[in-house]
Protein backbone atom coordinates (compact mmCIF):
# COMPACT_ATOMS: atom_id res chain seq x y z
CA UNK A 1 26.08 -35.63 -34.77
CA UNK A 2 22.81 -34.09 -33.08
CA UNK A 3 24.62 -32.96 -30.24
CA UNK A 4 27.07 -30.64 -32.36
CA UNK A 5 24.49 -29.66 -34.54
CA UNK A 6 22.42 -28.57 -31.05
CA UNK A 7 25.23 -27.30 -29.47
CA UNK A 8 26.49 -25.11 -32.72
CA UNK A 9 23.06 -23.56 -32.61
CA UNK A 10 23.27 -22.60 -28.92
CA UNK A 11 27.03 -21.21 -29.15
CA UNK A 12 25.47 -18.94 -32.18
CA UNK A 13 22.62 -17.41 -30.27
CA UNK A 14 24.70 -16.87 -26.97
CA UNK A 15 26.83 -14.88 -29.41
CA UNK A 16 24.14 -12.65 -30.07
CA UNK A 17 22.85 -12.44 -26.72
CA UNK A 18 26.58 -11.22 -25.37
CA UNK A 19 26.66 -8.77 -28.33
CA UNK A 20 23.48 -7.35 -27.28
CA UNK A 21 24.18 -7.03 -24.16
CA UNK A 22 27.50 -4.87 -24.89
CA UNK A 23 24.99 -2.11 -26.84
CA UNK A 24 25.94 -3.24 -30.69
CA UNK A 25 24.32 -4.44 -33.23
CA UNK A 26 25.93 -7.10 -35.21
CA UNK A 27 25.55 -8.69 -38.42
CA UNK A 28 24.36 -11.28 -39.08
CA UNK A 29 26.77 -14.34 -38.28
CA UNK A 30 27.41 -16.80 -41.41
CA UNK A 31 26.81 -20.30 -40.29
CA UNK A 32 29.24 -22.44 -42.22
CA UNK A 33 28.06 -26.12 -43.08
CA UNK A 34 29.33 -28.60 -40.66
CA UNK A 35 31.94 -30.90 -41.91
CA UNK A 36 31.44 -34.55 -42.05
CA UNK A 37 32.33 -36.30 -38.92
CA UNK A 38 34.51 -39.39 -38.79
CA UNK A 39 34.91 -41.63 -35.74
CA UNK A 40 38.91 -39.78 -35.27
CA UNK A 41 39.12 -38.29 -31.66
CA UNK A 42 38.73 -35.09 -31.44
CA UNK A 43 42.10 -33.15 -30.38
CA UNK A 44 43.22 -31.96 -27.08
CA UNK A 45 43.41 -28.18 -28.35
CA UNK A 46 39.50 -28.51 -29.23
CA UNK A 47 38.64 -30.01 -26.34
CA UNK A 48 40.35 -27.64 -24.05
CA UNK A 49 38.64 -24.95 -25.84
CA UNK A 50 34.98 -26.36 -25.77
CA UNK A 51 35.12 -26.33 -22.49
CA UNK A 52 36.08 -23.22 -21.65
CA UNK A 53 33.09 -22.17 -23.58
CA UNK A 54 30.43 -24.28 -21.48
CA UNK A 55 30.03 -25.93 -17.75
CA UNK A 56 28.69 -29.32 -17.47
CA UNK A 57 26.17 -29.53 -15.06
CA UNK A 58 25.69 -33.45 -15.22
CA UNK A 59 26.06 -36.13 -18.18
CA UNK A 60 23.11 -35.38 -20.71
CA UNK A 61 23.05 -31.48 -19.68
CA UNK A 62 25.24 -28.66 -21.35
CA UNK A 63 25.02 -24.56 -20.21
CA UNK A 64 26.42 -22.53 -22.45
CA UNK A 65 27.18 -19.26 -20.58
CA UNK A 66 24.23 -19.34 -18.40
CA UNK A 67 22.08 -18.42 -21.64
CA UNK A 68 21.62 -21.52 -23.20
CA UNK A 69 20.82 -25.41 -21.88
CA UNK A 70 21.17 -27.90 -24.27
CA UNK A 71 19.93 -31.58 -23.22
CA UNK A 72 20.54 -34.64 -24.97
CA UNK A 73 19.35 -37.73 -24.13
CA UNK A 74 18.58 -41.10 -26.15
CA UNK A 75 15.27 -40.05 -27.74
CA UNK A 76 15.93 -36.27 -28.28
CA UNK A 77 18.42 -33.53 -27.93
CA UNK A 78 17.23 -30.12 -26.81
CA UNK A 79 18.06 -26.48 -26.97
CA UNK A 80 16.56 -23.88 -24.81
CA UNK A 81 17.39 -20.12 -24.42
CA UNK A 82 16.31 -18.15 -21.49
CA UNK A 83 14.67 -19.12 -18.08
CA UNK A 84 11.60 -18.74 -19.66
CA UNK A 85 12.16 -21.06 -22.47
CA UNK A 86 11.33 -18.40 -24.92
CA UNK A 87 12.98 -20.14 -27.78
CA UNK A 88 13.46 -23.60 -27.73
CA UNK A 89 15.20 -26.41 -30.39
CA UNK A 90 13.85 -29.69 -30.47
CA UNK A 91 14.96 -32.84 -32.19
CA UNK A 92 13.73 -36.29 -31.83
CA UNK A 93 13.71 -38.99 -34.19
CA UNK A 94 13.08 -37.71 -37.78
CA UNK A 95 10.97 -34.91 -36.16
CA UNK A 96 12.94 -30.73 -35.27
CA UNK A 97 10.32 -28.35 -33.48
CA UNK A 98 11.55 -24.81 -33.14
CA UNK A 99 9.61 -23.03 -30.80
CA UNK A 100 9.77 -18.98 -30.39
CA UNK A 101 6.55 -17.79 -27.60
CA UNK A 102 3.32 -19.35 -29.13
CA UNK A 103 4.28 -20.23 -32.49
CA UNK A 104 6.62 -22.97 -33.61
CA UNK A 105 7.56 -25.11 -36.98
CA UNK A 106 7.59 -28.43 -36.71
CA UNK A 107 9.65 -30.58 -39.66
CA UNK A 108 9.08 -33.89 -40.12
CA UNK A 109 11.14 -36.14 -42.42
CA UNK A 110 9.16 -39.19 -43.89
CA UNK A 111 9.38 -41.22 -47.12
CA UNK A 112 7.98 -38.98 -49.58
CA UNK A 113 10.22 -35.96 -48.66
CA UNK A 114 10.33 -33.07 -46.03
CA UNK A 115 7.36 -31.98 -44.51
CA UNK A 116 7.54 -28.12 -42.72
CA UNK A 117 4.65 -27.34 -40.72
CA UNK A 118 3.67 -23.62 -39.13
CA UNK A 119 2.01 -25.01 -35.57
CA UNK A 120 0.46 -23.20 -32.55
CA UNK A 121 2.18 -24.15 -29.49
CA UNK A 122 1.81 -23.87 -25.74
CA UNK A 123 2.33 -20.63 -24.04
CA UNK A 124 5.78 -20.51 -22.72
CA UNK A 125 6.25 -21.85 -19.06
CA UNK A 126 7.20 -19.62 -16.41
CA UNK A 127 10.00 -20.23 -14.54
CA UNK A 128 9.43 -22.46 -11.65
CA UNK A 129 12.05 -20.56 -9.25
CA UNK A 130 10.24 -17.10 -9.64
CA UNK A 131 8.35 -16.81 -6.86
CA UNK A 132 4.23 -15.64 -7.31
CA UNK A 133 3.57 -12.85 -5.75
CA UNK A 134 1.06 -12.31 -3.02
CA UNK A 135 -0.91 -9.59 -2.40
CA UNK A 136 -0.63 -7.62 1.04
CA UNK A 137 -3.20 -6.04 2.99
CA UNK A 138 -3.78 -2.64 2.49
CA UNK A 139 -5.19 -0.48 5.42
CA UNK A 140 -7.01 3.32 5.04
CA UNK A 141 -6.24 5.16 7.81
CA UNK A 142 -3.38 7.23 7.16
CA UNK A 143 -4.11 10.55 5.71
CA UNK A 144 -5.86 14.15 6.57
CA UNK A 145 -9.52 14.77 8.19
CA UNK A 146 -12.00 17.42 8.57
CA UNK A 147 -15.20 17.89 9.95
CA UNK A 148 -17.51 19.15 12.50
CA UNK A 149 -17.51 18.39 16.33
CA UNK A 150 -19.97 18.63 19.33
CA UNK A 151 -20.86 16.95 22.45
CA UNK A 152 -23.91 15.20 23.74
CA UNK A 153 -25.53 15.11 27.02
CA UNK A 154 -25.96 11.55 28.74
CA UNK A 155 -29.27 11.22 27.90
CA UNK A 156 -27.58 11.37 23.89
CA UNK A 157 -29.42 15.35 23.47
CA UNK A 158 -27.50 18.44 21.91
CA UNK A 159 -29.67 20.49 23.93
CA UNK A 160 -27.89 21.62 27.28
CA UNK A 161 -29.32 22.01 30.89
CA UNK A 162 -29.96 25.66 31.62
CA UNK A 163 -27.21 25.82 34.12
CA UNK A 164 -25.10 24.78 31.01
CA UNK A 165 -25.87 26.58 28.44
CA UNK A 166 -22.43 28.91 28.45
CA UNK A 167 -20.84 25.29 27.31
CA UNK A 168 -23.44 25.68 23.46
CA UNK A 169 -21.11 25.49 20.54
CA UNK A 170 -21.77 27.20 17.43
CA UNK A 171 -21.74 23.59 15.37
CA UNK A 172 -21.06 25.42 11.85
CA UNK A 173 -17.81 26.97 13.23
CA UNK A 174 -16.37 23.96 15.76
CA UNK A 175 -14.07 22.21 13.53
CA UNK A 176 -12.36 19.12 13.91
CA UNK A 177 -8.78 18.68 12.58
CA UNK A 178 -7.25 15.19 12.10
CA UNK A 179 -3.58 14.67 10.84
CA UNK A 180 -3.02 10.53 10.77
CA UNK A 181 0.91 10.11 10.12
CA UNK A 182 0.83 6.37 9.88
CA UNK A 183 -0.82 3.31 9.78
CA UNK A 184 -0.31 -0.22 10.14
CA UNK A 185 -2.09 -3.11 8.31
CA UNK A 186 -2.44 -6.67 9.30
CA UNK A 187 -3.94 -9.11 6.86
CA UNK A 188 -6.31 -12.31 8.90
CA UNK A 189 -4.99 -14.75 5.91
CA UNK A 190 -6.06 -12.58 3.27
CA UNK A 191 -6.10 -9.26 1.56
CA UNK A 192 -9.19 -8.25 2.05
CA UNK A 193 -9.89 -8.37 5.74
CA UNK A 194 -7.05 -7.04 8.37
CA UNK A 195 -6.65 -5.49 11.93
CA UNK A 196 -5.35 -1.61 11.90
CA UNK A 197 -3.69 0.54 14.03
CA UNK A 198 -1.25 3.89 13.55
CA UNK A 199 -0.85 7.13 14.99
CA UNK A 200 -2.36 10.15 14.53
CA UNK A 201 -3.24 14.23 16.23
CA UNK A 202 -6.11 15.48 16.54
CA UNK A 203 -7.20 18.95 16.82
CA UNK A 204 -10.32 20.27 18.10
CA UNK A 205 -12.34 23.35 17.99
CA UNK A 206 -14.84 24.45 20.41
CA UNK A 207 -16.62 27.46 19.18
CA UNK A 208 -18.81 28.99 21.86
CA UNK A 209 -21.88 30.34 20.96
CA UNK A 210 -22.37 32.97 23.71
CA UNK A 211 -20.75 35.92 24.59
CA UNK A 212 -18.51 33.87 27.40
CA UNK A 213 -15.71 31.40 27.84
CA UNK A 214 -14.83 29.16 30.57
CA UNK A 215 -12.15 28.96 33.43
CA UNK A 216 -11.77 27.42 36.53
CA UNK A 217 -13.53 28.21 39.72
CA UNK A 218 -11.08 29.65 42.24
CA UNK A 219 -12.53 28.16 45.43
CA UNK A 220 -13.67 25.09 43.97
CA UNK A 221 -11.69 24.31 41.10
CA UNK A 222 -14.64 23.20 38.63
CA UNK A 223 -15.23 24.67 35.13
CA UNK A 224 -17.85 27.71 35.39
CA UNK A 225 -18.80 30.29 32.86
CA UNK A 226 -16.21 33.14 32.09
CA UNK A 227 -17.79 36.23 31.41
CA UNK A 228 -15.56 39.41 30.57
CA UNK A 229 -16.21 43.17 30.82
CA UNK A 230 -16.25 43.68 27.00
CA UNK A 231 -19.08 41.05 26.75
CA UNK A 232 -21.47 42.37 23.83
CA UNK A 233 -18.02 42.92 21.57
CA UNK A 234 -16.83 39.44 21.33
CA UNK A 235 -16.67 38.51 18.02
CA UNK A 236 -15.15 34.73 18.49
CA UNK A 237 -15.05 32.93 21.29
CA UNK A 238 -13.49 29.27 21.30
CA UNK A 239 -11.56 26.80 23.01
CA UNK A 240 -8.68 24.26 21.67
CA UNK A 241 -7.61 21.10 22.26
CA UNK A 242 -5.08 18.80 20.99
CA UNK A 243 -4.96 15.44 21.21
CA UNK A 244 -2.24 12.36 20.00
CA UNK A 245 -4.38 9.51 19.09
CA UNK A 246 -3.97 5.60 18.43
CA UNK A 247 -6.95 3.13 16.91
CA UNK A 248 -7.84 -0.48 16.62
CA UNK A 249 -9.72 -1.22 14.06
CA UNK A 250 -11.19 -4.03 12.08
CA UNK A 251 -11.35 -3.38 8.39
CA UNK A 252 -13.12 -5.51 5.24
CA UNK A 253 -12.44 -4.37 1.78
CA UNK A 254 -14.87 -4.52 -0.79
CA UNK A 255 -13.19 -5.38 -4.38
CA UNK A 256 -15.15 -3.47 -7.62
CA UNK A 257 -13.21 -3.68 -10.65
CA UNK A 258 -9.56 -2.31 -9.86
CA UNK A 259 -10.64 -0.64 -6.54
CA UNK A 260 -12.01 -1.51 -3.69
CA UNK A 261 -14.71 -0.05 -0.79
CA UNK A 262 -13.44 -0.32 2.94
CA UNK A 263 -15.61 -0.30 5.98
CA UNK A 264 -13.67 -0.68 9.28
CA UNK A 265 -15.10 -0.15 12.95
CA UNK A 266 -13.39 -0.60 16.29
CA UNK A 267 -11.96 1.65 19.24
CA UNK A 268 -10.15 5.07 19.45
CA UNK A 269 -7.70 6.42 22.44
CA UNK A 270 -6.19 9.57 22.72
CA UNK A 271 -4.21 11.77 25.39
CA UNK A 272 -4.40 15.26 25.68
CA UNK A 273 -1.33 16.88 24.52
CA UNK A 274 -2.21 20.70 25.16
CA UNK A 275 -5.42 23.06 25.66
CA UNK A 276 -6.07 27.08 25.82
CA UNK A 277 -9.00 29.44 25.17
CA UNK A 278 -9.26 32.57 23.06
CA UNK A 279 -11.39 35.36 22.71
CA UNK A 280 -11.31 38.32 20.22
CA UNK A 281 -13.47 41.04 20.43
CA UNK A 282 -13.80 45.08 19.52
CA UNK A 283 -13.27 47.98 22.17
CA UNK A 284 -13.48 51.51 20.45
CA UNK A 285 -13.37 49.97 16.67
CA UNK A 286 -9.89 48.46 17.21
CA UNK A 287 -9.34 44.82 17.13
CA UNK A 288 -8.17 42.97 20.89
CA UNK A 289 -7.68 39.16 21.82
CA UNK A 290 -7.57 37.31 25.04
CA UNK A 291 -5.98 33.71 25.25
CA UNK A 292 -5.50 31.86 28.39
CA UNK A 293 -3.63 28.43 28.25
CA UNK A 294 -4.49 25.88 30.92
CA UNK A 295 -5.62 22.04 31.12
CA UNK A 296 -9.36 23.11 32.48
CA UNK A 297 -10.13 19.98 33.54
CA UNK A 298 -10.04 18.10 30.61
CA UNK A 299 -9.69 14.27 30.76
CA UNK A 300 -6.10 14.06 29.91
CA UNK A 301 -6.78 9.75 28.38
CA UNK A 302 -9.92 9.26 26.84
CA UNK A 303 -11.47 6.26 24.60
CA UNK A 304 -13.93 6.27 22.42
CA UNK A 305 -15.77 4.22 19.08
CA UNK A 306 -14.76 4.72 15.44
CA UNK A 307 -16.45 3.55 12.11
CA UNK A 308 -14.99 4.73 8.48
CA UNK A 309 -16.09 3.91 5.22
CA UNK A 310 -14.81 5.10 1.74
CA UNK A 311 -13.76 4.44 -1.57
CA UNK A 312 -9.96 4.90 -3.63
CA UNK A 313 -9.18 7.97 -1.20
CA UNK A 314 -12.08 9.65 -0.39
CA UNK A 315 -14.33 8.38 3.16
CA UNK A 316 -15.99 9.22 5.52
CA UNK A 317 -15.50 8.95 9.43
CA UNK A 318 -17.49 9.23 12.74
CA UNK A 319 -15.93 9.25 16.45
CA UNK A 320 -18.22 8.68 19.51
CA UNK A 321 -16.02 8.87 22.82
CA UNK A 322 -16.82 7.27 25.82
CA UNK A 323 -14.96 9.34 28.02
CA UNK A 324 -16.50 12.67 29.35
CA UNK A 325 -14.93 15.67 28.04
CA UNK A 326 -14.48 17.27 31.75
CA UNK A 327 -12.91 14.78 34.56
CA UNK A 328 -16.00 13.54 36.53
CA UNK A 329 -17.21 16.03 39.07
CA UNK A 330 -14.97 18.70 37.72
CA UNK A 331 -17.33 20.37 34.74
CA UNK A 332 -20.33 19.57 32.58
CA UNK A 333 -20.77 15.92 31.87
CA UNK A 334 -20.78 16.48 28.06
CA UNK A 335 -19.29 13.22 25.69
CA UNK A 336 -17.46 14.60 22.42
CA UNK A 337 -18.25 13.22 19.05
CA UNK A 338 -16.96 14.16 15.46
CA UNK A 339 -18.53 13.77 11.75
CA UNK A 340 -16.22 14.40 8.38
CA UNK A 341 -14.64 13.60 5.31
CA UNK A 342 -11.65 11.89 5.28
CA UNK A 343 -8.50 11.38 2.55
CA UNK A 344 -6.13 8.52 2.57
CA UNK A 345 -2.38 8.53 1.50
């Protein structure tokens, strides 16, 4: 008798469920009183029919449409809808708990009548094939820089040998550019501390302070000062260079409330992609430039250290390189370095 009664109650609500899924609204279903059942055996038709309705999965277990598993066993029968088991039905002995989330009504039939009862109950149990999900490791790399560049002698001074002096930037004016297209994250076991790498260009601007550029010695082939006739009218004088770059670094993430603070340190390479000065200037009041492409010695692979630090998307970056900006012997031995804000994707 239990298990029709169960089994009624889960036909009714899969009802609903496959009208609701269909995008109507039905009424309310009447729920006619269950006719006394005798011990005569149940008809073929009927039978045929009940089981077109539900699959039996094994003896005591019923699925009715995939919505609804009722079990019955010899202490209780019971009904549960969704994977969740949002709502469940459950009978056993003289005692039915219905159970919808965190509430439930337990009815208890004892010797001095029905007894209905308005209970807290558990919170409903996830399922145990969804899977929990694991956070990944997020690097900061990716994104767009800016900031200011300059090299230092080997003796780590700004301040250039007098025989160098047509290599003095104007600091305020040399720019760094730094466009990192991707990046590449690997978590050590955890979310919070990974190795990075991606790829990135890098475009620099050296903006000579005097009224000079540079080329290439004819006889000897080593960078000298470039003087012009029109010296006294140039009004910018600066050289570019463009580099493709690639970093390892080491990263540790700092969690505050929904955010976090990265530091990350390690090594920078880069090869030099392409290179040319420019020079504009004024003859008569009218407005003239000069540009000369070329690779001026530059050190086409270089290396160099990194260190970032930031917060959400705004940080900060600094670049040190190892490698001489000139190939040894062939110009000033000068080591590039770069300060400036950065902005992650």
């Amino acid at each position: 008798m239990k298990a029709y009664f169960m089994l009624g109650i889960a036909c009714v609500i899969s009802l609903q469920i496959l009208a609701q899924e269909a995008d109507t609204i039905p009424q309310a279903p009447e729920v006619p009183e269950l006719p006394e059942v005798t011990e005569t055996p149940e008809a073929p038709e009927a039978t045929e029919a009940a089981e077109a309705e539900v699959s039996v999965i094994h003896a005591d277990t019923v699925k009715v449409m995939n919505k609804v598993e009722v079990i019955e066993t010899p202490d209780k029968t019971k009904v549960t809808l969704g994977e969740d088991e949002v709502f469940i039905v459950e009978e056993s002995g003289d005692t039915v708990r219905v159970i919808l989330g965190s509430r439930g009504i337990k009815i208890v039939e004892g010797p001095d009548g029905t007894e209905v009862k308005i209970v807290e109950m558990d919170a409903p149990r996830k399922s145990t094939s969804s899977k929990k999900h694991k956070k990944k490791f997020r690097p900061h790399y990716a994104g767009f820089e800016i900031g200011l560049n300059n090299y230092l002698t080997p003796d780590f001074s700004m301040v250039l040998p007098p025989d160098e002096r047509y290599m003095d930037l104007n600091t305020g004016k040399s720019w760094n550019w730094n466009i990192n297209i991707i990046d590449y994250g690997f978590g050590l076991g955890t979310d919070k501390v990974g190795i990075v790498s991606g790829l990135g260009f890098e475009f620099i601007n050296y903006n000579f302070d005097g009224q000079n550029s540079i080329r290439k010695d004819p006889d000897t082939g080593e960078i000298i000062a470039y003087v012009p006739e029109y010296e006294g009218n140039i009004t910018k004088s600066k050289m570019n260079i463009t580099y493709a770059t690639v970093p390892l670094l080491m990263e540790f993430q700092i969690p505050t409330n929904k955010k976090r603070i990265y530091i990350s340190a390690g090594v920078i390479g880069g090869v030099k992609l392409w290179s040319n000065t420019k020079m504009k200037y004024r003859v008569s009041g009218e407005k003239s430039k000069e540009k000369a492409k070329g690779d001026y010695n530059l050190s086409p692979i270089r290396w160099g250290l990194t260190a970032r630090i930031g917060y959400r998307a705004l940080g900060f970056y600094a670049n040190y390189y190892m490698t001489p900006l000139f190939k040894e012997s062939m110009g000033p031995e000068l080591y590039p370095f770069a300060l400036g804000i950065a902005f992650t994707f």
